[in-house]
Protein backbone atom coordinates (compact mmCIF):
# COMPACT_ATOMS: atom_id res chain seq x y z
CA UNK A 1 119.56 112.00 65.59
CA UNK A 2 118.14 115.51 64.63
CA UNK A 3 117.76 117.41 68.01
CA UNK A 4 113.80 117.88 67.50
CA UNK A 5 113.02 114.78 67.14
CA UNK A 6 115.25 113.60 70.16
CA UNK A 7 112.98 115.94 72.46
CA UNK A 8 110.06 114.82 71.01
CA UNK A 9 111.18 111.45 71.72
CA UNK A 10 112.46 112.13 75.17
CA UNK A 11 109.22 113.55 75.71
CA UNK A 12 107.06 110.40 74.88
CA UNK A 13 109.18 108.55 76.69
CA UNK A 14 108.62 110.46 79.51
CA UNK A 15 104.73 109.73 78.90
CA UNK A 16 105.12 106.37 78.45
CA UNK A 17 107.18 105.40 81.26
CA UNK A 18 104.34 107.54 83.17
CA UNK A 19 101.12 105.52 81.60
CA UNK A 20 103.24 101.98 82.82
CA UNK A 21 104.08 103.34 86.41
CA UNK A 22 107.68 102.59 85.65
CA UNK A 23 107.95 106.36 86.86
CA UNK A 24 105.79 108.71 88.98
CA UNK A 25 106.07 112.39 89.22
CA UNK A 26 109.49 114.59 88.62
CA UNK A 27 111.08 110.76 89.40
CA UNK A 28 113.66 109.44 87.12
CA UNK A 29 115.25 110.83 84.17
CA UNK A 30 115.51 110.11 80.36
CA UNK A 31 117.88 111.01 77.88
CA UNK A 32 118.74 111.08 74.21
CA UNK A 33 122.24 110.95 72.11
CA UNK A 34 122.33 113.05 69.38
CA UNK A 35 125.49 112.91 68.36
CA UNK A 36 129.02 111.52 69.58
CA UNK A 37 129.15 114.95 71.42
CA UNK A 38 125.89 115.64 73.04
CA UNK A 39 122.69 114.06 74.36
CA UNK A 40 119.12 115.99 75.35
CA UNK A 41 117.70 115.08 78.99
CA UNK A 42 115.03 115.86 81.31
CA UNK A 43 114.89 119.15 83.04
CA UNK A 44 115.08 119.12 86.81
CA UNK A 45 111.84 119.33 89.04
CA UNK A 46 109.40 119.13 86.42
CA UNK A 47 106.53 116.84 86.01
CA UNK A 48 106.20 114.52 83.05
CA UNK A 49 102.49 115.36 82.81
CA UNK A 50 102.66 118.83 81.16
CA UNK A 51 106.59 118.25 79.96
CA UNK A 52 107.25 119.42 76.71
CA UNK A 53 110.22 119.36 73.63
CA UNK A 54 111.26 123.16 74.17
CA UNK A 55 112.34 122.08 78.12
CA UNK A 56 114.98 119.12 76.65
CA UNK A 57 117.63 120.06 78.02
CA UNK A 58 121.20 120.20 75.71
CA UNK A 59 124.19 118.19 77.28
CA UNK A 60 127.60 117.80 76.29
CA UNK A 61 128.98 114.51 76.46
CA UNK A 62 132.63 115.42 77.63
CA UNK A 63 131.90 117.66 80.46
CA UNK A 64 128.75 117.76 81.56
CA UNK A 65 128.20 121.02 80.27
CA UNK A 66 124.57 121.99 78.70
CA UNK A 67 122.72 125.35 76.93
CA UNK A 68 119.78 127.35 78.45
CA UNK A 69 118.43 128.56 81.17
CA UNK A 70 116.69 125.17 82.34
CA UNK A 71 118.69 123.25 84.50
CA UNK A 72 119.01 119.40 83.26
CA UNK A 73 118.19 116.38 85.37
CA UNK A 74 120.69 116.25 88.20
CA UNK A 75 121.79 112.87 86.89
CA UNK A 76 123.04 114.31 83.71
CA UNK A 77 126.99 113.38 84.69
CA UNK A 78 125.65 109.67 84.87
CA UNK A 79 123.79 109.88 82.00
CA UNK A 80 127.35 111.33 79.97
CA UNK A 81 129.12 108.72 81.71
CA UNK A 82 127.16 105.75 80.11
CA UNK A 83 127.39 107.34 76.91
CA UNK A 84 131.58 107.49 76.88
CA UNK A 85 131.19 103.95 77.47
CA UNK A 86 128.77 102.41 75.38
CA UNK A 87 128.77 103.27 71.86
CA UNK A 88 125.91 101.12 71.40
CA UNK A 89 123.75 103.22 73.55
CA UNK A 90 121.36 105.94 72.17
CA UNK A 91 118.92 106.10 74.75
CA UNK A 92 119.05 106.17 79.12
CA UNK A 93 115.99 105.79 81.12
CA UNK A 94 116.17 105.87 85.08
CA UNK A 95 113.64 104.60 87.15
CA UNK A 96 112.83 104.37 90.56
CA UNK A 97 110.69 101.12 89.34
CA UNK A 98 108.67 99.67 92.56
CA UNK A 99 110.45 95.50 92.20
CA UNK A 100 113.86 96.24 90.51
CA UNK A 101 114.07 99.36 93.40
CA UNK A 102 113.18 96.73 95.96
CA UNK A 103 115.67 94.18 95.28
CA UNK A 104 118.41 96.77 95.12
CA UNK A 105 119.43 97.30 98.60
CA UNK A 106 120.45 93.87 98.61
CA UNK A 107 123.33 94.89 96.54
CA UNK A 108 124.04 91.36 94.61
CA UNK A 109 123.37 90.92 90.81
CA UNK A 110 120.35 89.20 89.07
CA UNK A 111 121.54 86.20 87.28
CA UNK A 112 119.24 85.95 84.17
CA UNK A 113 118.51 82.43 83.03
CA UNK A 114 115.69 82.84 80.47
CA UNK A 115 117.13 82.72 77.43
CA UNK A 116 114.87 84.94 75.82
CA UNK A 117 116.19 87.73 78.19
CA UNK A 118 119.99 87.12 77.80
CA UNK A 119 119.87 89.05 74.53
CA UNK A 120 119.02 91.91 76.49
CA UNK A 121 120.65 91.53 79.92
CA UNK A 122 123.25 89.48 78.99
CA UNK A 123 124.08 86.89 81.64
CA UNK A 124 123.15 88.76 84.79
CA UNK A 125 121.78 92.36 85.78
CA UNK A 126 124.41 93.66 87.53
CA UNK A 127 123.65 96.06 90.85
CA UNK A 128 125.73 99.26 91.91
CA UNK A 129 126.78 100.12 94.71
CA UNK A 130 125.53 103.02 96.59
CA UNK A 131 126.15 106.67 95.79
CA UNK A 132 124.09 109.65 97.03
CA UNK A 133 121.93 110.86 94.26
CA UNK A 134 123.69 112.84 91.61
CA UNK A 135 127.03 112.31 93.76
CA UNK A 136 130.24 111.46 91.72
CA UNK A 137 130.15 108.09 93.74
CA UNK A 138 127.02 107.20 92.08
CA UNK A 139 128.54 107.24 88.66
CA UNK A 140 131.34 105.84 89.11
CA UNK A 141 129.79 103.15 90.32
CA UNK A 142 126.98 102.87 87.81
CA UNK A 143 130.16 102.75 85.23
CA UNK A 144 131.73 100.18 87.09
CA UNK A 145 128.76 97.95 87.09
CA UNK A 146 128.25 98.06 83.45
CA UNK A 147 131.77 97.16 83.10
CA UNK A 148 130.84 93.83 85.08
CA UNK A 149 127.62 92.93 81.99
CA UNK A 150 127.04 93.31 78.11
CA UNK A 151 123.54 93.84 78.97
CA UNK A 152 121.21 96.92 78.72
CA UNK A 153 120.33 97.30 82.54
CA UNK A 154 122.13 97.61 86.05
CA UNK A 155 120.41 98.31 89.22
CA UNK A 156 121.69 101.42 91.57
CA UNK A 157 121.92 100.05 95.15
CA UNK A 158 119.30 101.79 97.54
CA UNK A 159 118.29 103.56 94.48
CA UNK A 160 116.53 102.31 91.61
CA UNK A 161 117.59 101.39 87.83
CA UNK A 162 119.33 102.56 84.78
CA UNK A 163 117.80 100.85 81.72
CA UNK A 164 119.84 101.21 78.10
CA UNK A 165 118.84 100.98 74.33
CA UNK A 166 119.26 101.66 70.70
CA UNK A 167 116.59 103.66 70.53
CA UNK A 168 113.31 104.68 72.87
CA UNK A 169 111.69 101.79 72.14
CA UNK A 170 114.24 99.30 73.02
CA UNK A 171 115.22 100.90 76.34
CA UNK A 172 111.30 101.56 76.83
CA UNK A 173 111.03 97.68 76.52
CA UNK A 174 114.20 96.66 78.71
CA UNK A 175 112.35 98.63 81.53
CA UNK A 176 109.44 97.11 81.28
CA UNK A 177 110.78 93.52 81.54
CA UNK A 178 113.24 94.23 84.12
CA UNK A 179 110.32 94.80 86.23
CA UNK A 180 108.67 91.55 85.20
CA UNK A 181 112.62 89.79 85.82
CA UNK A 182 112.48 91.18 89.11
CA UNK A 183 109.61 90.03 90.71
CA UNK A 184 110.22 86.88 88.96
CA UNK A 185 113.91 86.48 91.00
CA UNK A 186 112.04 87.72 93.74
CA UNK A 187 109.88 84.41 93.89
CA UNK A 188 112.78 82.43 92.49
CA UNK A 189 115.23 83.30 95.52
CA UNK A 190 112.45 82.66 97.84
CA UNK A 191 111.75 79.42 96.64
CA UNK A 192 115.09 78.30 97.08
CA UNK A 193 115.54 79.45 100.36
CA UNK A 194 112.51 78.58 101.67
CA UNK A 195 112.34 74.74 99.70
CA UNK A 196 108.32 75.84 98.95
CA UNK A 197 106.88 76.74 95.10
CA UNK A 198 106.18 80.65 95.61
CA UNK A 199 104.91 81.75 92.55
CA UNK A 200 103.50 85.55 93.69
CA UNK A 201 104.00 88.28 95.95
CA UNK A 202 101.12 87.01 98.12
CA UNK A 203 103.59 84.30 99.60
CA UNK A 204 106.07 86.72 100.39
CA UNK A 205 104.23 89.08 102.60
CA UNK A 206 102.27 85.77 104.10
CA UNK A 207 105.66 84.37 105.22
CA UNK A 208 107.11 87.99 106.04
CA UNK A 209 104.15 88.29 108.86
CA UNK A 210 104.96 84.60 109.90
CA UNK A 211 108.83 85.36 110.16
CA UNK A 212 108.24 89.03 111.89
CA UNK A 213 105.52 88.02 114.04
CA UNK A 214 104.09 84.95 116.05
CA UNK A 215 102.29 84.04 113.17
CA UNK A 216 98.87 85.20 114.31
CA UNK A 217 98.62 89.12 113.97
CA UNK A 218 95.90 90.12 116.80
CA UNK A 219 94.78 92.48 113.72
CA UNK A 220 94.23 89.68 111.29
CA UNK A 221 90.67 88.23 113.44
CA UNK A 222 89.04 91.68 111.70
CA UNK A 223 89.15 93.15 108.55
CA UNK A 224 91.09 96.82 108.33
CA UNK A 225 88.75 99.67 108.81
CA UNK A 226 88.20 102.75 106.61
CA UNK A 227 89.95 105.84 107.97
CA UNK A 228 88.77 107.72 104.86
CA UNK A 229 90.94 110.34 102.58
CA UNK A 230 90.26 114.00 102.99
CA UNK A 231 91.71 117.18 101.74
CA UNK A 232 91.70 120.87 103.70
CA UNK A 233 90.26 123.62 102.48
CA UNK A 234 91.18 126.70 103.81
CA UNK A 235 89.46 126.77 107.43
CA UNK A 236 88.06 123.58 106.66
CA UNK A 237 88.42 120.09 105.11
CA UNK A 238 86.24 116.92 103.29
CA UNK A 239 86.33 113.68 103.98
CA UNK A 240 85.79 111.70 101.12
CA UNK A 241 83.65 108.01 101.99
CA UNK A 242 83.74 106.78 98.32
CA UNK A 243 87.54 107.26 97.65
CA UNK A 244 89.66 103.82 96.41
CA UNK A 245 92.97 103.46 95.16
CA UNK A 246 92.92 104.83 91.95
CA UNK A 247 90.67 107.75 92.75
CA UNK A 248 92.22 108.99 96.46
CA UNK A 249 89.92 112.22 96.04
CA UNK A 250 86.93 111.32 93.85
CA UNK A 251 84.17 114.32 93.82
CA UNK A 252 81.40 112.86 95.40
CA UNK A 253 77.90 114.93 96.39
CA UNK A 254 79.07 115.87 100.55
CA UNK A 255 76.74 113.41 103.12
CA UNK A 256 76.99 113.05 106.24
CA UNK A 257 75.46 109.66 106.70
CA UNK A 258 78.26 108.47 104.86
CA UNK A 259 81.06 110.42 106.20
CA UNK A 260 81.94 112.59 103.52
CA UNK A 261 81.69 115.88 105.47
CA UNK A 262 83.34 119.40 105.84
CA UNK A 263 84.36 120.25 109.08
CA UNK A 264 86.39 123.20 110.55
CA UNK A 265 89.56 121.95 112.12
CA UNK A 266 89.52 123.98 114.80
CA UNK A 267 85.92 122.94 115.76
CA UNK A 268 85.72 122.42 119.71
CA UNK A 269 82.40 120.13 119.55
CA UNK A 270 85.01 116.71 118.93
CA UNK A 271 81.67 114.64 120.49
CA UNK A 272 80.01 114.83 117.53
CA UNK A 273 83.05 113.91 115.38
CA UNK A 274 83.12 110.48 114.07
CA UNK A 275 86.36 109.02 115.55
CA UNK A 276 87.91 108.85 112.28
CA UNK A 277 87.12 112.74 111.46
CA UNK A 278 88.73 113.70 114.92
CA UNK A 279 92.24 112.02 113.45
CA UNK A 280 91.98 113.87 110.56
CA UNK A 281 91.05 116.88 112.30
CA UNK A 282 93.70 116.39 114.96
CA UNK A 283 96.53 116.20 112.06
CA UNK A 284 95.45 119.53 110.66
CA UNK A 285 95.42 121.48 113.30
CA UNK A 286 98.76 119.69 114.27
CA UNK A 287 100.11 120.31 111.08
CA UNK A 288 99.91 123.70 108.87
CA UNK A 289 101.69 122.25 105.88
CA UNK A 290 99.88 119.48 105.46
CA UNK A 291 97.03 119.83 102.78
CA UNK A 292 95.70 116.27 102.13
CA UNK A 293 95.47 112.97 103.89
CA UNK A 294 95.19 109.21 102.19
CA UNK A 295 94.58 106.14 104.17
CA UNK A 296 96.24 103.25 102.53
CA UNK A 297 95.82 99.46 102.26
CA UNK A 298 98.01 98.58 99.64
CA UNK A 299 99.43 94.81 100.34
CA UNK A 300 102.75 95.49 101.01
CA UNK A 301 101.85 98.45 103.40
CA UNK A 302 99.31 96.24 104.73
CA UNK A 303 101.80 93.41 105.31
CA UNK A 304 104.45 95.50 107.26
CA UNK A 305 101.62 97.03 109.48
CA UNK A 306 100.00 93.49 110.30
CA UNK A 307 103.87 92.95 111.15
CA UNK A 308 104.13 95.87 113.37
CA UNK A 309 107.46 96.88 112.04
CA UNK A 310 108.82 100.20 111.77
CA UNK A 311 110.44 101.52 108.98
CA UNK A 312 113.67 102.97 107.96
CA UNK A 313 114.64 104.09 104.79
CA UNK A 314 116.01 101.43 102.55
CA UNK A 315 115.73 103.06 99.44
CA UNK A 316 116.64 106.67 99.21
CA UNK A 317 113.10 108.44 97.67
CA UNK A 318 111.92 106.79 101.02
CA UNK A 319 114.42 109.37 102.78
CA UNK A 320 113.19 112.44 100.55
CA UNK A 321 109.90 112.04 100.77
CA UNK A 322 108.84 109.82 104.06
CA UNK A 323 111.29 110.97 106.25
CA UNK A 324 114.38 109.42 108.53
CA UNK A 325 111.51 106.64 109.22
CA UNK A 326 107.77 105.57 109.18
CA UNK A 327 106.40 104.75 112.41
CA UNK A 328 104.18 101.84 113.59
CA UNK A 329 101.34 102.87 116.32
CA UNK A 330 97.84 101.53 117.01
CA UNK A 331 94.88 102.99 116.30
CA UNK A 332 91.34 102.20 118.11
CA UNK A 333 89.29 105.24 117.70
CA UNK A 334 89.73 106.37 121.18
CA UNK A 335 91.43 109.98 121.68
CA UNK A 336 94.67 109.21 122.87
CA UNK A 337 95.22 107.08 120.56
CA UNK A 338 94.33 109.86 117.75
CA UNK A 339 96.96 111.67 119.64
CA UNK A 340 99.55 108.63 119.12
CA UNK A 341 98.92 108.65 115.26
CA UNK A 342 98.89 112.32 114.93
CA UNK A 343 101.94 112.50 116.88
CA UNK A 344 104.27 109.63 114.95
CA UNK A 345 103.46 112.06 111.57
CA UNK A 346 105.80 114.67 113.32
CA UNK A 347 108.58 115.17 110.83
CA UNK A 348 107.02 112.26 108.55
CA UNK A 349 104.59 112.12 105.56
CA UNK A 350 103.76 108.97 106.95
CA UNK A 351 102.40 106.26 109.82
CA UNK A 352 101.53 102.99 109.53
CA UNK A 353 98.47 101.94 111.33
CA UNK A 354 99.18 98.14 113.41
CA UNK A 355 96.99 96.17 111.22
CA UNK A 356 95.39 99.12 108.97
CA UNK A 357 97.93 100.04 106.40
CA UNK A 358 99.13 103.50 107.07
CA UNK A 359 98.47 107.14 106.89
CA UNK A 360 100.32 109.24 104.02
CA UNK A 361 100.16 113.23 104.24
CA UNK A 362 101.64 116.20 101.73
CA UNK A 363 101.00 119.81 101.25
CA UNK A 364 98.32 118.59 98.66
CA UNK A 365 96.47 115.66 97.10
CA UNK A 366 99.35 115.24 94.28
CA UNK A 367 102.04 114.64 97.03
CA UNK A 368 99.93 112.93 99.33
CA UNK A 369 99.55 109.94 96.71
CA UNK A 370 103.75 110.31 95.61
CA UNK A 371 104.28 109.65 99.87
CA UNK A 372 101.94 106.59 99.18
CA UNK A 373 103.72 105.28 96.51
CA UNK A 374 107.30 105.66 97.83
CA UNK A 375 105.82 104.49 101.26
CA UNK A 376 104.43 101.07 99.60
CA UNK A 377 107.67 100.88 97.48
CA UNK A 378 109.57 101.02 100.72
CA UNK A 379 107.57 98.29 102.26
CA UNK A 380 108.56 95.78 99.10
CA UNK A 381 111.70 96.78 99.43
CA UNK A 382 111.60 95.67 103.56
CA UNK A 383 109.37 92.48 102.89
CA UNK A 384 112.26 91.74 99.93
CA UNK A 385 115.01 92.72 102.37
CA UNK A 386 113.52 90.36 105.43
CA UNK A 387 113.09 87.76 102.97
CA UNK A 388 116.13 87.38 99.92
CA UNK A 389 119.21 88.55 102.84
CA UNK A 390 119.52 91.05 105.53
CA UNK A 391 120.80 94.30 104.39
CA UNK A 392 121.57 97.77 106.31
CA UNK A 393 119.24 101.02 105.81
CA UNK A 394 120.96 104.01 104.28
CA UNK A 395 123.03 105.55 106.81
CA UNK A 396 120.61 108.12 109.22
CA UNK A 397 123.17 111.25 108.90
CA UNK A 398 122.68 110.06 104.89
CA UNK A 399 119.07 110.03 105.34
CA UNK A 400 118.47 113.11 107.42
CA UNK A 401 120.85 115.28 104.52
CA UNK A 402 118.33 114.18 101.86
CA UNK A 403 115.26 115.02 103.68
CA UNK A 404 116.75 118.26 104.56
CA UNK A 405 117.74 118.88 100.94
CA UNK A 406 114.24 117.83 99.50
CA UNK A 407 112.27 120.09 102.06
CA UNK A 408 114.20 122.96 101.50
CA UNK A 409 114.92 122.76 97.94
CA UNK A 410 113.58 120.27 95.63
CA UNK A 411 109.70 119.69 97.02
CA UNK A 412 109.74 123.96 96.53
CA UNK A 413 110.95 123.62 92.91
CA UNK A 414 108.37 120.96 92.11
């Protein structure tokens, strides 16, 4: 293919995958063959949003080797790997995709028995196992798993998902039904083990509460209270009353009826704080770096909090960006327990709340909602885990040398 147009097509790709939230931020990689020699990938550390063809990056196949001064997506050597291999492949996306990511540290293939998807996953999506990110052991292992299927998909243990095509659109589309196959097997497995009809994710976390708990969650009599979202700036931050899911930080007009108010952190009068303003306020002052605060209720985060489990990191984004774990600690307004939330966050972007989701933090609004989304992706992944077959986290010394290496080098480059 004529370099150009591979970048451009990279590029969309990139945008697309965005749009579908196969992908989120700097996460993932995709790549382009342009001849039998080299392919065009992804720079490193740079966000989809504002990516553009003159930052393709040039790879050769046989070495790894590649032109300019960007640096390419540290998964280039997998990326040249796949294309030795399969001649039939002109196009790579990884994703960190929330249900194929989830099912992955269970390490066992997903037997495909539509027929209408055996065409493009073959008899069975087979899984990896584990390698560090952009380690050798990763790609060997990625190889070694496509050896195993004739199909255009394998999942990376612990990881996420390497999805294969022709062209963009075909490895555009493999993606996007591998996440539909997923939570499909999900379901399926579930149903078999359990001897019930599950047909959603609703079942899941219902019977992951039941199995982790007595069955009756003290925090289920009441519905999950508002902490609010709010954002610091300089000597001061808002809390914003209005905010939902899709719009964290939504301008709204500041009033103080309704809780969206500026307050200095370091203001002494905490009596005439609202209770959920002190936590907020308690976490700033705590906590220089941190810029922005979201409260969360997604299902899955609010199904591991109801279950009062702590986390660890199953999945290895969960190690970059959450920390070695994610905390469960209950919250009631009163001011040691804001002390007991603030606290848990130490080393963290994140706490869950017993029965109120969880807190997610980052040096601004933008990571703030990426700590949410690998936080709720983590919880799938525990609720899956619980559920399908028990599996171990990624090994702590593991888990501790990624969050050193994305705190140091990678969140800085972003």
């Amino acid at each position: 293919m004529e370099i150009q147009k591979a970048r451009e097509n990279v590029v969309l790709a990139g945008k697309k995958l965005l749009e579908s939230g196969l992908i989120a931020r700097t996460w993932g990689n995709v790549s382009c063959r342009i001849s039998d020699y080299q392919f065009v990938i992804t720079p490193s550390g740079r966000a989809y949003e504002t990516l553009s063809p003159k930052e393709i990056v040039t790879v050769n196949i046989e070495d790894g080797s590649y032109c300019g001064e960007l640096k390419p997506s540290s998964e280039k050597d997998l990326h040249a790997e796949i294309y030795k291999h399969r001649k039939d492949v002109n196009f790579i996306i990884h994703t960190h995709q929330a249900s194929a990511s989830a099912l992955s540290p269970l390490g066992e293939d997903i037997p495909i028995r539509d027929s209408e998807a055996v065409s493009s996953f073959g008899g069975k999506v087979a899984c990896a196992a584990y390698g560090l990110p952009g380690s050798q052991k990763l790609k060997r292992e990625a190889v070694a798993a496509l050896t195993r299927t004739a199909g255009k998909a394998i999942l990376l243990a612990n990881h996420g998902a390497v999805c294969l095509g022709s062209d963009m659109q075909e490895a555009f589309q493999v993606a996007t039904d591998l996440e539909q196959l997923s939570a499909d097997f999900a379901c399926r497995r579930y149903s078999e083990i359990s001897g019930e009809s599950v047909k959603d994710a609703d079942k899941l976390r219902e019977d992951f509460i039941k199995l982790t708990t007595d069955g009756t969650p003290a925090e289920e009599k009441e519905p999950p209270k508002n902490l609010y979202n709010s954002e610091r700036k300089g000597e001061h931050f808002i809390m914003y009353s209005g905010a939902k899911a899709d719009a964290p930080f939504a301008e709204e007009e500041i009033n103080f009826r309704d809780l969206n108010i500026i307050v200095p952190p370091d203001n002494k009068e905490a009596d005439i704080l609202p209770a959920e303003a002190e936590l907020h306020r308690d976490i700033y002052r705590r906590y220089k770096d941190v810029g922005a605060i979201i409260h969360t209720r997604l299902p899955d985060i609010m199904a591991v909090s109801r279950a009062g489990r702590n986390l660890t990191p199953l999945l290895d984004d969960f190690a970059q960006i959450i920390g070695t774990s994610a905390r469960v600690v209950a919250y009631n307004g009163s001011a040691q327990s804001i002390k007991d939330v603030s606290g848990k966050l130490k080393g963290k972007s994140a706490v869950l709340i017993r029965g109120q989701g969880a807190l997610c933090t980052g040096p601004n609004k933008y990571d703030a909602a990426a700590a949410v989304m690998v936080l709720d992706k983590g919880c799938k992944a525990m609720i899956c885990s619980t559920l399908l077959g028990k599996v171990k986290p990624i090994n702590p010394f593991e888990a501790m040398l990624m969050r050193y290496i994305y705190l140091k080098k990678y969140s800085k480059q972003i």
